[in-house]
PDB file of N, CA and C in Angstrom:
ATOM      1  N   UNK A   1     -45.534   7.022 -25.980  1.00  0.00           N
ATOM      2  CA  UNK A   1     -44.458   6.611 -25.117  1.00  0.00           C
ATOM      3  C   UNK A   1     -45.055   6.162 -23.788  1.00  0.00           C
ATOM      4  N   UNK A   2     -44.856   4.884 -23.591  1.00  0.00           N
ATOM      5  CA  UNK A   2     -45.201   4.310 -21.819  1.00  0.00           C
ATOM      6  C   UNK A   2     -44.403   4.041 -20.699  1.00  0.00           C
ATOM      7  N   UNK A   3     -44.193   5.236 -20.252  1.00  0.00           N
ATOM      8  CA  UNK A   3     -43.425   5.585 -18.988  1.00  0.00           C
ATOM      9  C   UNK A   3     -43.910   5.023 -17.799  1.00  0.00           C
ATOM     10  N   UNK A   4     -43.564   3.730 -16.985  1.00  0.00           N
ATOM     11  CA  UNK A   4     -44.022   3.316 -15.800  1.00  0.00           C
ATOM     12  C   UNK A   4     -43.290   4.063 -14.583  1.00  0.00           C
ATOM     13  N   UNK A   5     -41.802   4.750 -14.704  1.00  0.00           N
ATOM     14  CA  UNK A   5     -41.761   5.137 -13.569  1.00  0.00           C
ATOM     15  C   UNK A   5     -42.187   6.527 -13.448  1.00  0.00           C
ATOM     16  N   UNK A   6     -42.238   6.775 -12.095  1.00  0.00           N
ATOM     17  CA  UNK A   6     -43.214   8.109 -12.047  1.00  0.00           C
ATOM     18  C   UNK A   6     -41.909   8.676 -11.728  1.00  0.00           C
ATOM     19  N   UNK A   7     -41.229   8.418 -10.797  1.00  0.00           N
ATOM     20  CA  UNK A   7     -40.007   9.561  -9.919  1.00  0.00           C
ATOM     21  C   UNK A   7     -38.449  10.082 -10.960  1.00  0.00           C
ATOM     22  N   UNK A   8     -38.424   9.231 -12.007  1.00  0.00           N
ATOM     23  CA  UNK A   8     -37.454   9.608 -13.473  1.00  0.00           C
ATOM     24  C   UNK A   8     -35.653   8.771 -12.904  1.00  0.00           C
ATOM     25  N   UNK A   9     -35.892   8.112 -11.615  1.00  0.00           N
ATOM     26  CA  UNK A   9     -34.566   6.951 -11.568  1.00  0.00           C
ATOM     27  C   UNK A   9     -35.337   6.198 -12.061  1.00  0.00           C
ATOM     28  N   UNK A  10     -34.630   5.611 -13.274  1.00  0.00           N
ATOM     29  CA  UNK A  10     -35.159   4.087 -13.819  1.00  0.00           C
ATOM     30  C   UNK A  10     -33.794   3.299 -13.328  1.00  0.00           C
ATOM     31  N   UNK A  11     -32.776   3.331 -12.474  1.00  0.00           N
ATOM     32  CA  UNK A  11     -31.882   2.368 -12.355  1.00  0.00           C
ATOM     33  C   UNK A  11     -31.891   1.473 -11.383  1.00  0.00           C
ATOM     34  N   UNK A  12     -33.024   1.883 -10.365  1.00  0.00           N
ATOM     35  CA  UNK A  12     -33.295   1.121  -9.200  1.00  0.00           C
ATOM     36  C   UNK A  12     -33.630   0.088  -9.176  1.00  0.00           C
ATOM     37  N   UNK A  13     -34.077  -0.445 -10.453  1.00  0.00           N
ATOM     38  CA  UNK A  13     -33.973  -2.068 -11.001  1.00  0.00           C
ATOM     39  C   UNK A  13     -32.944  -2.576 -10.990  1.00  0.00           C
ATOM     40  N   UNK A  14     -31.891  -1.918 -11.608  1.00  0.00           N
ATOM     41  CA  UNK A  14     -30.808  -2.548 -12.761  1.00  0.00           C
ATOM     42  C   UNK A  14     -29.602  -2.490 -11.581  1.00  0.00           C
ATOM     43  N   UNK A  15     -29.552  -2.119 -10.479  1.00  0.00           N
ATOM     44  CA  UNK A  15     -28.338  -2.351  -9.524  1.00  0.00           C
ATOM     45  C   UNK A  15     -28.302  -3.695  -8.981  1.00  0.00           C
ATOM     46  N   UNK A  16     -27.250  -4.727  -9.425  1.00  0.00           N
ATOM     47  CA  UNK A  16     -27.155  -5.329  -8.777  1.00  0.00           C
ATOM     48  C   UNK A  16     -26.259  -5.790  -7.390  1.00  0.00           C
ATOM     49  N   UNK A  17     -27.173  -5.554  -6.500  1.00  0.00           N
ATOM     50  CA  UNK A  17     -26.084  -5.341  -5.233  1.00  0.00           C
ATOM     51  C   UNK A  17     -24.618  -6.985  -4.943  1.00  0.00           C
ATOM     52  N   UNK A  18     -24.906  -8.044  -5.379  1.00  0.00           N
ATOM     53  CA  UNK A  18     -23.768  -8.487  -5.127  1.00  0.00           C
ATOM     54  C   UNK A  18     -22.589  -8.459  -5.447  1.00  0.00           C
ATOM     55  N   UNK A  19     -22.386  -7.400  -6.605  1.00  0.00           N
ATOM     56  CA  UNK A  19     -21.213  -6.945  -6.872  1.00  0.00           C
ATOM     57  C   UNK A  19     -20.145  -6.389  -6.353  1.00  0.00           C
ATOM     58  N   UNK A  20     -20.932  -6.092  -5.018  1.00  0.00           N
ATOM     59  CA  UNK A  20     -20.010  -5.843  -3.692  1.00  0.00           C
ATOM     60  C   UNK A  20     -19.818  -6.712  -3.223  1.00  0.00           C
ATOM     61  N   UNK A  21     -19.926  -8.173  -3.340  1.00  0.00           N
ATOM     62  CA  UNK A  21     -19.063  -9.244  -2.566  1.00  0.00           C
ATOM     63  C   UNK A  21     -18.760 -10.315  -3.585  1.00  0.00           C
ATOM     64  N   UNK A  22     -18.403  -9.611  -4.678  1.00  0.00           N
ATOM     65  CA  UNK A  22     -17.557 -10.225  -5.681  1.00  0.00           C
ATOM     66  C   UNK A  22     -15.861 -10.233  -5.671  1.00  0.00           C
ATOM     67  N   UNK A  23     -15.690 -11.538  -4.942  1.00  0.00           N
ATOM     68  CA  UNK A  23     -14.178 -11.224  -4.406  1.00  0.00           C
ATOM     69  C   UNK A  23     -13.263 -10.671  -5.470  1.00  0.00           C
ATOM     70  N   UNK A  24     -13.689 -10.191  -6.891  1.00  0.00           N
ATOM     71  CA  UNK A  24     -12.717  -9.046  -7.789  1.00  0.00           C
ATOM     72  C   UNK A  24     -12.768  -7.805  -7.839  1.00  0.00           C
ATOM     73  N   UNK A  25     -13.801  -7.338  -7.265  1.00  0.00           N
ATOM     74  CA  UNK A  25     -14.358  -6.087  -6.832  1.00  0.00           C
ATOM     75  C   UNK A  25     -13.647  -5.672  -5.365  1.00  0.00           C
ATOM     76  N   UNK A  26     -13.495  -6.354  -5.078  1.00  0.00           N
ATOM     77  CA  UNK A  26     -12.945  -6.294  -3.777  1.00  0.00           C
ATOM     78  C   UNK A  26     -11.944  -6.565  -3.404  1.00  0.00           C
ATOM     79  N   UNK A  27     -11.069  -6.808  -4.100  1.00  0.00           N
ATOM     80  CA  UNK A  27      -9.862  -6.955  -4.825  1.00  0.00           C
ATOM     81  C   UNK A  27      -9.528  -5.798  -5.080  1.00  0.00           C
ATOM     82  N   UNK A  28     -10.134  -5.050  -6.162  1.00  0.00           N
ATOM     83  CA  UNK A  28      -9.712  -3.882  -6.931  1.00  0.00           C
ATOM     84  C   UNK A  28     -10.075  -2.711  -5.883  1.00  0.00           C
ATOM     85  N   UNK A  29     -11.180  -2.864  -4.921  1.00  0.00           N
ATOM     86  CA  UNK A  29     -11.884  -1.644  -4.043  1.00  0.00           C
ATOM     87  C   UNK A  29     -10.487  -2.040  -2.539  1.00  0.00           C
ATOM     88  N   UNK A  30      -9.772  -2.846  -2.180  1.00  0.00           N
ATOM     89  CA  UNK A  30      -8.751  -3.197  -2.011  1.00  0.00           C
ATOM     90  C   UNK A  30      -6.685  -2.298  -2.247  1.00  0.00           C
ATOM     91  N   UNK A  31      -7.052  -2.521  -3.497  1.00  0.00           N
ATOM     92  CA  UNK A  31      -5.609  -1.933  -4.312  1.00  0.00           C
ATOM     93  C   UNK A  31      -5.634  -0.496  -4.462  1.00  0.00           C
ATOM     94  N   UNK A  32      -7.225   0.052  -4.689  1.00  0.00           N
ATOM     95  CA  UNK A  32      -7.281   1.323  -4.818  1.00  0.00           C
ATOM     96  C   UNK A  32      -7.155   2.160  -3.363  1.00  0.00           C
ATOM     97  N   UNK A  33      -7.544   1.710  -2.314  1.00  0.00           N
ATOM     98  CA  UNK A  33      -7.402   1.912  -1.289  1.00  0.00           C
ATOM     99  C   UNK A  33      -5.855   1.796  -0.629  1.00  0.00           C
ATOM    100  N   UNK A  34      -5.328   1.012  -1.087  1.00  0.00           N
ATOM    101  CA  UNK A  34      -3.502   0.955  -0.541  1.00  0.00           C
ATOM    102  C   UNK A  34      -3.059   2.503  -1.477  1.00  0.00           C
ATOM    103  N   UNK A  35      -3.910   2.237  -2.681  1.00  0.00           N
ATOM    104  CA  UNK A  35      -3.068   3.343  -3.628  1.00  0.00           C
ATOM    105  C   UNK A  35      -2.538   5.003  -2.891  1.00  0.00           C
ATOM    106  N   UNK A  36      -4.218   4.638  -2.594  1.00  0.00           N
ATOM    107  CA  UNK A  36      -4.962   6.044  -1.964  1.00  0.00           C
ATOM    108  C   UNK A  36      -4.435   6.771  -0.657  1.00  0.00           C
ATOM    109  N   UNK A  37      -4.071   5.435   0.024  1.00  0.00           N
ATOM    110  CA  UNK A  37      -3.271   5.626   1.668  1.00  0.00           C
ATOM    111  C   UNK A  37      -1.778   5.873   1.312  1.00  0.00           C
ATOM    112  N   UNK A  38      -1.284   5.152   0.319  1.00  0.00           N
ATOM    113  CA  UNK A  38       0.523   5.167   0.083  1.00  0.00           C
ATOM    114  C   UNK A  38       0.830   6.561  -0.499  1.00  0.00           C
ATOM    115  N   UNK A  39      -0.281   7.305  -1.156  1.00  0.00           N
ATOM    116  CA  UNK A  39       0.207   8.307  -2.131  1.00  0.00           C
ATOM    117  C   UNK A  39       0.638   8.075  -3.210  1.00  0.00           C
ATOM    118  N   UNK A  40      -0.093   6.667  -3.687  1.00  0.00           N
ATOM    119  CA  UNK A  40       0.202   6.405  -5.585  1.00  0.00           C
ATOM    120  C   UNK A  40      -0.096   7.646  -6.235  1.00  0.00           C
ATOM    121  N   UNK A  41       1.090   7.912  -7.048  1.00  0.00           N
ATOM    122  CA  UNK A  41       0.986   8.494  -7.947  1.00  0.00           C
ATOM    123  C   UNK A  41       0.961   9.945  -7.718  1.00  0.00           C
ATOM    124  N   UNK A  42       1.573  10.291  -6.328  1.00  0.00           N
ATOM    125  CA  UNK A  42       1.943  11.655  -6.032  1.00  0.00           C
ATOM    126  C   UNK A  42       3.028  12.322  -6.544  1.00  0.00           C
ATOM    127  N   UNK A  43       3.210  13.779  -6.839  1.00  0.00           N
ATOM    128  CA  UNK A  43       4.578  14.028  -7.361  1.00  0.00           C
ATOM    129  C   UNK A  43       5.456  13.101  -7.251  1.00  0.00           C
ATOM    130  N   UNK A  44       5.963  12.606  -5.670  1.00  0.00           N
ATOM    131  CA  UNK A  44       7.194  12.077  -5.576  1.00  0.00           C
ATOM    132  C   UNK A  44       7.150  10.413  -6.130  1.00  0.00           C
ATOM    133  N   UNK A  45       6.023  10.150  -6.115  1.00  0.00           N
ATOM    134  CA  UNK A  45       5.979   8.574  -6.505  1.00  0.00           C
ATOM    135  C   UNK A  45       6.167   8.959  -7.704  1.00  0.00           C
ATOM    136  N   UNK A  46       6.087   9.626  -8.598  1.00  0.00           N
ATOM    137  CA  UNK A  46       6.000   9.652  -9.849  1.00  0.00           C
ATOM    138  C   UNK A  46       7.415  10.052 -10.619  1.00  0.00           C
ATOM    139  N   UNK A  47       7.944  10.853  -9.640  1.00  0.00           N
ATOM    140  CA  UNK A  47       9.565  10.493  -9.701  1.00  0.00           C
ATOM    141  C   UNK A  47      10.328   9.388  -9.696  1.00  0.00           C
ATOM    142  N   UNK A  48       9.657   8.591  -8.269  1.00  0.00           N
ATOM    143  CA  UNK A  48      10.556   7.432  -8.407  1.00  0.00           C
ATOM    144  C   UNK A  48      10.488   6.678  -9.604  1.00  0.00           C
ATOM    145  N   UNK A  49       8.866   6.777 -10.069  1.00  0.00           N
ATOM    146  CA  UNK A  49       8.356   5.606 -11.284  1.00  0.00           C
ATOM    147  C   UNK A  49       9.784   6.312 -12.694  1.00  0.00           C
ATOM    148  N   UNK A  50       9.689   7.346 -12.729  1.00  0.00           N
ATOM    149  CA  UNK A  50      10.644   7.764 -13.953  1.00  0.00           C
ATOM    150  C   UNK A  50      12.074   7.551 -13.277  1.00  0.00           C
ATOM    151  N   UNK A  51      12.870   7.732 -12.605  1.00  0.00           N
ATOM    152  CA  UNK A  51      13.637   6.722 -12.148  1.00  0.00           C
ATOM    153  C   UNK A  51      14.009   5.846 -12.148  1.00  0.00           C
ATOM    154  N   UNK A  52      12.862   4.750 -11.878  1.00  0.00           N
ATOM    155  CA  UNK A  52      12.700   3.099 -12.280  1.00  0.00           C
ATOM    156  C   UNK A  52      12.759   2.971 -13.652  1.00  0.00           C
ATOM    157  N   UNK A  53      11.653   4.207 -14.250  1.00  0.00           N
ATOM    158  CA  UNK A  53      11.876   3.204 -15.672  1.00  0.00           C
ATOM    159  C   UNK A  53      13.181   4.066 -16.669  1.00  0.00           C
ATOM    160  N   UNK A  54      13.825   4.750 -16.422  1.00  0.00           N
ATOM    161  CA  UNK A  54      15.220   5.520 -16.784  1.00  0.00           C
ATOM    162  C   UNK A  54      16.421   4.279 -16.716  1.00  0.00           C
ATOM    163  N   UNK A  55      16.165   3.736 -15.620  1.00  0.00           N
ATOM    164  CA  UNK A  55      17.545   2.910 -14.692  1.00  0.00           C
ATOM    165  C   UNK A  55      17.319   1.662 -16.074  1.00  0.00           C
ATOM    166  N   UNK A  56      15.784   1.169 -15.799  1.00  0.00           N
ATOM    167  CA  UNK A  56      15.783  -0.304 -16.715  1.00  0.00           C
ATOM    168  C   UNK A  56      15.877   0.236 -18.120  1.00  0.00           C
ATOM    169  N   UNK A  57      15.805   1.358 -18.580  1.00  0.00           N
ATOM    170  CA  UNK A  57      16.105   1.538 -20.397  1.00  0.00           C
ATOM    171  C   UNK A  57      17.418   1.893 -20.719  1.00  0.00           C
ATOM    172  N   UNK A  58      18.626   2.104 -20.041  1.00  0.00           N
ATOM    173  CA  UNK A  58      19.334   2.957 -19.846  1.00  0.00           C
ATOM    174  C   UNK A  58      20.440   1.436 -19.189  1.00  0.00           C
ATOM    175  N   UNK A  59      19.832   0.561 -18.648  1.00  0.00           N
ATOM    176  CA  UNK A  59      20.481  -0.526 -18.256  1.00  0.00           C
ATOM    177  C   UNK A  59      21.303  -0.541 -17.158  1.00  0.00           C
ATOM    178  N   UNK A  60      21.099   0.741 -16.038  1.00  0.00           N
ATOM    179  CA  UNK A  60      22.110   1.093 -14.589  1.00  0.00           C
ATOM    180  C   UNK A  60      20.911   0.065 -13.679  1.00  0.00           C
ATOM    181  N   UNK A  61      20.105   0.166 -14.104  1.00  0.00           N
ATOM    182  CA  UNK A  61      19.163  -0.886 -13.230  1.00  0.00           C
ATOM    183  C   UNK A  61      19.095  -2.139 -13.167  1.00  0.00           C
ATOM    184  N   UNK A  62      19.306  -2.659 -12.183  1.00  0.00           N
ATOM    185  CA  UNK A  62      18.887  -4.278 -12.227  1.00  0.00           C
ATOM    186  C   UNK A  62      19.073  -4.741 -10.851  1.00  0.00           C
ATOM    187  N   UNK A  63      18.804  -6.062 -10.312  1.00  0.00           N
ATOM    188  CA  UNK A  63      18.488  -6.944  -9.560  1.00  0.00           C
ATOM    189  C   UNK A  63      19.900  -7.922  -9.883  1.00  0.00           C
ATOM    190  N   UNK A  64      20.670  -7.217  -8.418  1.00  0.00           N
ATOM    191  CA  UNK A  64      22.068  -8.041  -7.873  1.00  0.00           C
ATOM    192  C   UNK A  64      21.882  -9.365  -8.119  1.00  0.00           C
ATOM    193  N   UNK A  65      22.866  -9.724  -9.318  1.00  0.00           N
ATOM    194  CA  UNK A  65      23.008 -11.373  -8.890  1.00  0.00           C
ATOM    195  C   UNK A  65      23.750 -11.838  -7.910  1.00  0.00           C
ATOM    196  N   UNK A  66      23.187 -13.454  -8.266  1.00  0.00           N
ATOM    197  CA  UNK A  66      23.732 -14.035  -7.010  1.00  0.00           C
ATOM    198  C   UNK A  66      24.596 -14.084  -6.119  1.00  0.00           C
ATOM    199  N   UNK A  67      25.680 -13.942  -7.541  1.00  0.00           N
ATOM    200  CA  UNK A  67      27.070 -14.362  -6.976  1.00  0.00           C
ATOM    201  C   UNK A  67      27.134 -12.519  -6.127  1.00  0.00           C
ATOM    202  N   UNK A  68      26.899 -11.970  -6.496  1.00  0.00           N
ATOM    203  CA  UNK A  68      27.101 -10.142  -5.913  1.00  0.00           C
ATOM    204  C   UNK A  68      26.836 -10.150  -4.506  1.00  0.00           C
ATOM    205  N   UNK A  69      25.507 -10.775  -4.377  1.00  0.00           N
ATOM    206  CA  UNK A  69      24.877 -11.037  -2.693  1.00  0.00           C
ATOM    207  C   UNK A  69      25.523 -11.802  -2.324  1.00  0.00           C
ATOM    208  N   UNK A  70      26.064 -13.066  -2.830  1.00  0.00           N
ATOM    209  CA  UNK A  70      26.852 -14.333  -1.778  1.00  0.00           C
ATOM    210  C   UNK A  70      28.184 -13.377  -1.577  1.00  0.00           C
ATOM    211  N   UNK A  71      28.616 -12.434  -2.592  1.00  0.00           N
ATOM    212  CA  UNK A  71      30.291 -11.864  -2.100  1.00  0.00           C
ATOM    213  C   UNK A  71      29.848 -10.605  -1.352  1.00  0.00           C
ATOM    214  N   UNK A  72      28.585 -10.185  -1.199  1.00  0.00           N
ATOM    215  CA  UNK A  72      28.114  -9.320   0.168  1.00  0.00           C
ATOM    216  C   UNK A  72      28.373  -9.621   1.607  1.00  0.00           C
ATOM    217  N   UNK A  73      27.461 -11.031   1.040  1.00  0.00           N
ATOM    218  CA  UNK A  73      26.779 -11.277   2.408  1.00  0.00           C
ATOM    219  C   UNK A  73      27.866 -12.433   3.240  1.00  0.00           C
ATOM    220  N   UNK A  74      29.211 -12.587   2.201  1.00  0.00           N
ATOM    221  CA  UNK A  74      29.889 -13.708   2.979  1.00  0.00           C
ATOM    222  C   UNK A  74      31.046 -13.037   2.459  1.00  0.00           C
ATOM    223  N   UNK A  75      31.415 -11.597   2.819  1.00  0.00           N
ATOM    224  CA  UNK A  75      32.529 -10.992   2.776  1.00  0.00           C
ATOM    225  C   UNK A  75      34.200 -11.292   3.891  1.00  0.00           C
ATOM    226  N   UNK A  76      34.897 -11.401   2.744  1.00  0.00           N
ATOM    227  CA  UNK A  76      36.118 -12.340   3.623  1.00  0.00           C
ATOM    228  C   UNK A  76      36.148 -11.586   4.751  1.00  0.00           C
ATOM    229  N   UNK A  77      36.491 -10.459   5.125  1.00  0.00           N
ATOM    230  CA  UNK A  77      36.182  -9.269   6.516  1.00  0.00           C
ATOM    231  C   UNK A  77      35.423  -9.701   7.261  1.00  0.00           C
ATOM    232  N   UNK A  78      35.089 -11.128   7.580  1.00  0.00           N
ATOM    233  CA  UNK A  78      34.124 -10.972   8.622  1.00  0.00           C
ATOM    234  C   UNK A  78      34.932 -11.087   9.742  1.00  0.00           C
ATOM    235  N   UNK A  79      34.423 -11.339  10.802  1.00  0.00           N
ATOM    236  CA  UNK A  79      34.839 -11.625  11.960  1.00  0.00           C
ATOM    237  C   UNK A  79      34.641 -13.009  12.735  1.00  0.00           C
ATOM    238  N   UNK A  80      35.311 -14.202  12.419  1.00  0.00           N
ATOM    239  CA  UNK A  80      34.689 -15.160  12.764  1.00  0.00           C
ATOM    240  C   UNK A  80      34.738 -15.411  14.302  1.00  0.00           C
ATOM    241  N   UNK A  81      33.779 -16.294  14.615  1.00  0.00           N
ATOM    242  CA  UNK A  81      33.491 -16.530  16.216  1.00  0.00           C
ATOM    243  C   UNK A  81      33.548 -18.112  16.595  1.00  0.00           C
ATOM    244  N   UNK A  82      34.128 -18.286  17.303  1.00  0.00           N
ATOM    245  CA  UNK A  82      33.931 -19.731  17.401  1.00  0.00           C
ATOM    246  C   UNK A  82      34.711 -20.820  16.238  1.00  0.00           C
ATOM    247  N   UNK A  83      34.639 -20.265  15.162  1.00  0.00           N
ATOM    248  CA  UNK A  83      35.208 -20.801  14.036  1.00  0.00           C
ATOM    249  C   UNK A  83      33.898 -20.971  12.905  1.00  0.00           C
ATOM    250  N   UNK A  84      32.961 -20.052  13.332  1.00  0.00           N
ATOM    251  CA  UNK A  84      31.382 -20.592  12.855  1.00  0.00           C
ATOM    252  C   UNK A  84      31.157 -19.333  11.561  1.00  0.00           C
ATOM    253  N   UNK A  85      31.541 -18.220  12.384  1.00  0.00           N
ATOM    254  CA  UNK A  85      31.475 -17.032  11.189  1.00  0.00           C
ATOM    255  C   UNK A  85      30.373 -16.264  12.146  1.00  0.00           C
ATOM    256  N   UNK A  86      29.992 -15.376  11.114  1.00  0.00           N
ATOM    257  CA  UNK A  86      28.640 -14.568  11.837  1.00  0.00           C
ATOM    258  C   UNK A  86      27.672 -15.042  12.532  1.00  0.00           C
ATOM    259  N   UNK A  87      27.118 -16.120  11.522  1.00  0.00           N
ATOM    260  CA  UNK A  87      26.106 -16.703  11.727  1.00  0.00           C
ATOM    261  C   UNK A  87      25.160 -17.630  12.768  1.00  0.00           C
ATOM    262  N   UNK A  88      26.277 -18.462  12.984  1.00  0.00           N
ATOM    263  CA  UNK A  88      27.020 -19.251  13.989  1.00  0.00           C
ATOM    264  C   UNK A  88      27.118 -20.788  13.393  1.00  0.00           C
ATOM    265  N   UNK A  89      26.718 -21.536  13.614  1.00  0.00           N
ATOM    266  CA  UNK A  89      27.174 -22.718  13.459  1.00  0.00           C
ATOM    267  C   UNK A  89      26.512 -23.069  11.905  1.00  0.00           C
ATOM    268  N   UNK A  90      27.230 -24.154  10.950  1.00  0.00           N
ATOM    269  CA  UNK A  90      26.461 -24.465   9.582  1.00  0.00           C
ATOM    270  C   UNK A  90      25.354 -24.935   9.399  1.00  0.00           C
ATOM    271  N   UNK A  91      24.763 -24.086   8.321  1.00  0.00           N
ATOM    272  CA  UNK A  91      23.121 -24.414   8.374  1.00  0.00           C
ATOM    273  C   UNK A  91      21.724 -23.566   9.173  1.00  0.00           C
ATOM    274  N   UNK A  92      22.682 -23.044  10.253  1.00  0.00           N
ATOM    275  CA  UNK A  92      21.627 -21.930  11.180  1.00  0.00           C
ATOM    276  C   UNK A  92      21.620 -20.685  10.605  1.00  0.00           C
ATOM    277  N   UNK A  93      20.809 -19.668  10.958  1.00  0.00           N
ATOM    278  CA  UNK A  93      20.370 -18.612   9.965  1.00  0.00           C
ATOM    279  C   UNK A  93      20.367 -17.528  11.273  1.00  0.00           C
ATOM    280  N   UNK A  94      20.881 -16.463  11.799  1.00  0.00           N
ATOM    281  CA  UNK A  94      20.197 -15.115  12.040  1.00  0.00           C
ATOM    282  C   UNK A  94      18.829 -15.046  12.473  1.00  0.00           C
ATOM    283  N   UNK A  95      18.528 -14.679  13.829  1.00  0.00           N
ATOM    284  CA  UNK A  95      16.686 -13.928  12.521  1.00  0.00           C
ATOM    285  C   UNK A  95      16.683 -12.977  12.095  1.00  0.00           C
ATOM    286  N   UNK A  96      17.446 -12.126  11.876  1.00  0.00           N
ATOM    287  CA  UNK A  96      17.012 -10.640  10.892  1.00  0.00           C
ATOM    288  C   UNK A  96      16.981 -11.359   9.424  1.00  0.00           C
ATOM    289  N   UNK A  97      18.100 -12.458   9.291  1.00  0.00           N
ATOM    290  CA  UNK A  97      18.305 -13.046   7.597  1.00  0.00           C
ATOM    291  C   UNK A  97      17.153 -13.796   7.929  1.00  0.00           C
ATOM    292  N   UNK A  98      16.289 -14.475   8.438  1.00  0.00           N
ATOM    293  CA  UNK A  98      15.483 -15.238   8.568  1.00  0.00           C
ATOM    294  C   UNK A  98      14.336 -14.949   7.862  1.00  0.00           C
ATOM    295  N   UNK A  99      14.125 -13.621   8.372  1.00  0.00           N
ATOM    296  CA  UNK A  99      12.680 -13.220   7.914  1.00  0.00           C
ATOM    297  C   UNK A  99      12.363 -12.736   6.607  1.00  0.00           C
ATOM    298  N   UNK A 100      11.410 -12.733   6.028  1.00  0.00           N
ATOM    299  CA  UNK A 100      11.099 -12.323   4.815  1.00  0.00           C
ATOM    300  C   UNK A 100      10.970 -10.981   4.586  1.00  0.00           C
ATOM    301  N   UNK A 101      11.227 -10.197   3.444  1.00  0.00           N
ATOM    302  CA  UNK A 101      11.514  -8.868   3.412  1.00  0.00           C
ATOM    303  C   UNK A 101      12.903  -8.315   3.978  1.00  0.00           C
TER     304      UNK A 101
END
């Protein structure tokens, strides 16, 4: 048997360091880190997840259609101003509705 290394790491060859700036690695060293800070997968997240997936098998779950949000969000009760509505004049937006999220 011909053993060249003397110290018994033979991997100090075989690392290749740019795998740390492999933008998928870093990606994933990324997601695991949100995981890690949010508390993925703590008791209580893990409630909500059975929750979520209870609501969608069970069919109480879903994503308001359209028409549900337009009879929300343009409920005859409003209070009009000007003659414009909430909003104010047609075509202009809020910024709280403006923004994303």
């Amino acid at each position: 048997m011909d053993v060249d290394d003397i110290n018994g790491f033979c991997c100090a060859d075989t690392i290749d360091l740019s795998v740390f700036t492999d933008p998928h690695f870093l990606a994933s060293a990324h997601t695991f880190q949100d995981h890690v800070y949010t508390g993925w997968m703590t008791e209580a997240h893990s409630e909500k997840v059975q929750i979520f997936e209870r609501g969608v098998l069970d069919g109480s779950l879903h994503a308001p259609w359209k028409d549900e949000v337009w009879q929300r969000d343009n409920d005859a009760n409003t209070n009009f101003e000007a003659g414009y509505g909430q909003d104010g004049p047609p075509g202009s937006q809020n910024e709280s509705s403006a923004r994303a999220g």
